[in-house]
Protein backbone atom coordinates (compact mmCIF):
# COMPACT_ATOMS: atom_id res chain seq x y z
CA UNK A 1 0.00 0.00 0.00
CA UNK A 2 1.03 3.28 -1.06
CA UNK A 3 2.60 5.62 1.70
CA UNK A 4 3.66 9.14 2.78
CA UNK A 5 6.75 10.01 4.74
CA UNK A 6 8.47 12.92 5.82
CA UNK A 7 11.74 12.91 6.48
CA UNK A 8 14.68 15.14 7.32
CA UNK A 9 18.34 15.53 6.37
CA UNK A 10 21.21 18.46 7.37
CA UNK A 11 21.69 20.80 5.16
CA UNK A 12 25.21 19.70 3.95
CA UNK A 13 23.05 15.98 3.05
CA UNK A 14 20.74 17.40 0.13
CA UNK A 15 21.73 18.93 -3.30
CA UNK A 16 22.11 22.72 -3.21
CA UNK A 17 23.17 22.14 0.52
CA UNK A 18 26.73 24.00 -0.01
CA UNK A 19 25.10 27.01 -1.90
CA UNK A 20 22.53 27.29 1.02
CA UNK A 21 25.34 26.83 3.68
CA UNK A 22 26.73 29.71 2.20
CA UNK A 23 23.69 31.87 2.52
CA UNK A 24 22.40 30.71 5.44
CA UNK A 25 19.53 33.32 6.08
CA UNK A 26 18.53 32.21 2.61
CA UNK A 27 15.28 29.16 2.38
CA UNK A 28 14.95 27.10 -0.55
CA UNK A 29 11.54 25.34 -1.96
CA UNK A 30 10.87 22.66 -4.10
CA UNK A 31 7.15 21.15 -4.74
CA UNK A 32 6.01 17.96 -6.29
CA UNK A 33 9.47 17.12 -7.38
CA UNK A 34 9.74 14.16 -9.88
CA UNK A 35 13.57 12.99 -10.34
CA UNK A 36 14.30 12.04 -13.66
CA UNK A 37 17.73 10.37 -15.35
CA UNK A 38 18.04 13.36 -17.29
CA UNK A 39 18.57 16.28 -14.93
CA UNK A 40 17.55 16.32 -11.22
CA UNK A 41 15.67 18.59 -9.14
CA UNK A 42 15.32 21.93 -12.34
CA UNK A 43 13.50 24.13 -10.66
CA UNK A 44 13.08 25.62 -7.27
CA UNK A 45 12.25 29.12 -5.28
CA UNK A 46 15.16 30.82 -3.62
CA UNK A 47 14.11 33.48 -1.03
CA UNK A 48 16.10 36.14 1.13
CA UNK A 49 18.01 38.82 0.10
CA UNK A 50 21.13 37.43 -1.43
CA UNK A 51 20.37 35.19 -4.56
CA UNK A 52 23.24 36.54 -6.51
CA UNK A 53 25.97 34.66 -3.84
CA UNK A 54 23.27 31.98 -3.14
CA UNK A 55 23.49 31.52 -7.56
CA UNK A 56 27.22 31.84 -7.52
CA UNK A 57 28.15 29.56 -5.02
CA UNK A 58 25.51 27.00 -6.67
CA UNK A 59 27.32 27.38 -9.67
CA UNK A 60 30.87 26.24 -7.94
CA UNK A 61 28.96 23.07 -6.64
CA UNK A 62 30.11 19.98 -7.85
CA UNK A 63 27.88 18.27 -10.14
CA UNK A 64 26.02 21.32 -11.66
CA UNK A 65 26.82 22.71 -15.33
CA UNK A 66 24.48 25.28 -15.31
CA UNK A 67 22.07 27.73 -13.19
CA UNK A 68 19.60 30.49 -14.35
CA UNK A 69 17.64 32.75 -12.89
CA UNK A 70 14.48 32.68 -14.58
CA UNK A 71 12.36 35.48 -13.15
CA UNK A 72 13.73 37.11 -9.80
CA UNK A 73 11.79 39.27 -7.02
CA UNK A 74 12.34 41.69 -4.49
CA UNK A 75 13.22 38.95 -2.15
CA UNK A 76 13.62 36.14 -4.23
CA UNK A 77 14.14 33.92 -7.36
CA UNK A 78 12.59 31.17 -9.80
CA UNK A 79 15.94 28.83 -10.50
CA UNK A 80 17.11 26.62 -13.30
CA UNK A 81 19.54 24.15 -12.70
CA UNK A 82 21.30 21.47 -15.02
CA UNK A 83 23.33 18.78 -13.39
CA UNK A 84 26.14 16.89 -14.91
CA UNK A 85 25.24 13.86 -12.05
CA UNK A 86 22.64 12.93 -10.11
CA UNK A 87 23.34 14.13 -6.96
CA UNK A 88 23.87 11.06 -4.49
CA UNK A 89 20.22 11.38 -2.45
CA UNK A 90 18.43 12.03 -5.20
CA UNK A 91 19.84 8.43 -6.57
CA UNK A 92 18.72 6.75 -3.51
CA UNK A 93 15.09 8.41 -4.62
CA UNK A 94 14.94 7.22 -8.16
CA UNK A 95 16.20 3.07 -6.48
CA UNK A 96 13.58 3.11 -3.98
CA UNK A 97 11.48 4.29 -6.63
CA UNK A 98 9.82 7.23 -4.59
CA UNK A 99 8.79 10.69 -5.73
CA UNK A 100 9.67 13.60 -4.30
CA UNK A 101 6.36 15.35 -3.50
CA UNK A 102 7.95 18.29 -1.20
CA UNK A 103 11.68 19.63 -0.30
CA UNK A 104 12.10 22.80 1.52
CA UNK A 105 15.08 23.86 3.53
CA UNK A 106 14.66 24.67 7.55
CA UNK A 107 17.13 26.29 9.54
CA UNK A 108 19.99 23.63 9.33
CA UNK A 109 17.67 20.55 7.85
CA UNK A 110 15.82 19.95 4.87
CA UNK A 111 12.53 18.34 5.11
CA UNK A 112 11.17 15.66 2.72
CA UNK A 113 8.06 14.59 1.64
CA UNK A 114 8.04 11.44 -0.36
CA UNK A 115 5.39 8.91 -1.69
CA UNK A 116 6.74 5.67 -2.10
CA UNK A 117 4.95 2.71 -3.63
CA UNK A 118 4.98 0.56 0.00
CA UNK A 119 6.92 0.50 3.24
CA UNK A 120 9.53 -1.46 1.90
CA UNK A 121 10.80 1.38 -0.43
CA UNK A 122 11.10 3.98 2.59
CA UNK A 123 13.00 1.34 4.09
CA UNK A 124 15.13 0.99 0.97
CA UNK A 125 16.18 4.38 1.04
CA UNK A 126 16.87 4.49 4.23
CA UNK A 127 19.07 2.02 3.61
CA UNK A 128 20.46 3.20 0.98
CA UNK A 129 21.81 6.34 3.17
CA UNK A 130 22.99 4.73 5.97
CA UNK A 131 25.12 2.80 3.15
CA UNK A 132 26.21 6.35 1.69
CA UNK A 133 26.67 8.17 5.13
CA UNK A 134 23.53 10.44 4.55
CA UNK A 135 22.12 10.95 7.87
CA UNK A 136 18.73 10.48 6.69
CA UNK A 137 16.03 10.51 9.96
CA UNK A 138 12.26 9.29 9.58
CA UNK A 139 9.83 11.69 11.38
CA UNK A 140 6.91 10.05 10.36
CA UNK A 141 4.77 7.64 7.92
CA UNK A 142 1.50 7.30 6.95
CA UNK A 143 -0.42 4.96 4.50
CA UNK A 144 -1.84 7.14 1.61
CA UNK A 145 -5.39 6.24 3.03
CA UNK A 146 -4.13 8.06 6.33
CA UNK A 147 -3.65 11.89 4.00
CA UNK A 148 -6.14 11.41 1.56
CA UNK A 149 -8.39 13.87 3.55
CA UNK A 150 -5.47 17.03 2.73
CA UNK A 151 -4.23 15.77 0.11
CA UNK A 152 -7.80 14.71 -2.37
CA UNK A 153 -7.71 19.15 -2.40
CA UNK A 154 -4.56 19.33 -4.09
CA UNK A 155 -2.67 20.73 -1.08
CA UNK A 156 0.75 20.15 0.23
CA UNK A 157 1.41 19.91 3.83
CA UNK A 158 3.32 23.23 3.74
CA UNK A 159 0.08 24.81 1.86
CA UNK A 160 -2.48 23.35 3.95
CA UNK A 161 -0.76 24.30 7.24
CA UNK A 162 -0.46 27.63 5.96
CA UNK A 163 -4.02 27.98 4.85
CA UNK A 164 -5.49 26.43 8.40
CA UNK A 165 -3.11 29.16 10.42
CA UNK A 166 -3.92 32.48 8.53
CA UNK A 167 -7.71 31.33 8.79
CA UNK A 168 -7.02 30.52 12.81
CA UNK A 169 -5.26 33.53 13.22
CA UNK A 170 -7.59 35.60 11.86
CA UNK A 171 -6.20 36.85 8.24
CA UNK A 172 -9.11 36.06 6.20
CA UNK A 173 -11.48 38.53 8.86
CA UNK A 174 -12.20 41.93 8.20
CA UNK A 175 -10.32 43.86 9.38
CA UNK A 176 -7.33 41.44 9.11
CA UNK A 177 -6.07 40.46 12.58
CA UNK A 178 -2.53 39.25 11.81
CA UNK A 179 -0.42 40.55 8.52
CA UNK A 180 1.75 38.16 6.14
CA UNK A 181 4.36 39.51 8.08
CA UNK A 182 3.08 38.29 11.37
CA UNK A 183 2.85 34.73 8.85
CA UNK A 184 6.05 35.06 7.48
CA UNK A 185 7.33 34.88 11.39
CA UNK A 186 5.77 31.93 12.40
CA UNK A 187 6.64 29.71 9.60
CA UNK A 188 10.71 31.92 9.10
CA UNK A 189 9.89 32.30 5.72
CA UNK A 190 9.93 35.49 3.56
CA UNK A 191 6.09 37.36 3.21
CA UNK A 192 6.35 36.67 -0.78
CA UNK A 193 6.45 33.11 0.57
CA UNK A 194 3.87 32.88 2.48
CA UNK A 195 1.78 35.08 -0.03
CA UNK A 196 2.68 32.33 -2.67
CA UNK A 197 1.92 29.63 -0.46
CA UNK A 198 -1.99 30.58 0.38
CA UNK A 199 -1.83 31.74 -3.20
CA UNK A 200 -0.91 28.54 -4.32
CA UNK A 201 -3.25 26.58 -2.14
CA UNK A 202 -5.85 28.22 -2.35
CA UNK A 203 -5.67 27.57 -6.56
CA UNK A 204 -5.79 24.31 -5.90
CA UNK A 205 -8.46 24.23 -3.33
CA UNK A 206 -11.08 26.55 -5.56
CA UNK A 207 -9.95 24.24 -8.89
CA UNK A 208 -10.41 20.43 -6.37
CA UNK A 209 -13.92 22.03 -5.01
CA UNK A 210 -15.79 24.53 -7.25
CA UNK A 211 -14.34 23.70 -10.56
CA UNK A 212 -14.34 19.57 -9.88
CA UNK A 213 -17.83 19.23 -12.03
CA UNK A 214 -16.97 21.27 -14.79
């Protein structure tokens, strides 16, 4: 049976981990990430106030042949990247035959959402880290059965979690009670973030509810 599991790695553990080290007040997002043998992890959201040393230093990493920026913000960037090699977690992805539904970085860790075809392939990769010194931890699974109520919306965890606190905290009253800056605290991400996140989620809400019949 099909399950979900989030797990966590330090930052030095995941691709883009040295670029990130070197920026560390920057965060980094990936969503429903599919691995391929051609090129690895293409696109992601860089946010914080430094993406030109954040680009550069991704640039010197080993394994990449090329980054572009393809459409930058005030406080962040939409990123390109080509690899020359699968970087070595991402391999231990494409054997246990997961997919990577959500990466985003955290203070020192990245977390990771996967979806793996059974127990057995978490396991695998698990495995496969321990054999590759990737301190991979497990902080929790679920059968598929277990998230269907989120996820049959067309949220992500990050999404829905930001959805359910702006409504409990008041941003969807009128007047507003709380800001996305007073969002953008609890959650240490940039306001464009958060903005993008309930903008984002709430897309796929409207188009999983209202729009489902037509």
């Amino acid at each position: 049976m099909s399950v979900i599991a989030e797990l966590s790695v330090p930052v030095g553990d995941f691709p883009l981990g040295r670029a990130l080290s070197a920026t560390p007040d920057m965060q980094v997002e990936l969503e429903r990430v599919v691995p391929t043998g051609d090129n690895a992890l293409p696109f992601f959201w860089v946010w914080g106030d430094d993406v030109e040393t954040f680009v550069s230093a991704l640039n010197d990493q080993r394994g990449i042949e090329e980054v572009t920026v393809l459409d930058q913000f005030e406080d962040g960037a939409l990123v390109r990247a080509v690899w020359t090699e699968q970087p070595s977690l991402v391999v231990g992805v494409l054997e246990s035959k997961a997919t990577l539904l959500e990466v985003r970085s955290q203070e020192s860790i990245w977390l990771l959402r996967i979806r793996s075809p059974d127990r057995a392939g978490v396991a695998t990769l698990q495995q496969y880290c321990v054999d590759n010194d990737i301190d991979l931890r497990l902080n929790w699974i679920h059968t598929l059965e277990a998230v269907e109520a989120g996820a049959r919306y067309g949220l992500t965890d990050s999404q829905r979690e930001t959805i359910v606190a702006a409504y409990e905290s008041g941003y969807f009253d009128e007047p507003r009670d709380v800001t996305l800056e007073d969002l953008s605290e609890e959650f240490d991400i940039s306001s464009r973030a958060v903005s993008k996140r309930l903008r984002r989620g709430l897309r796929n809400l409207v188009e999983s509810t209202l729009f489902v019949e037509r």
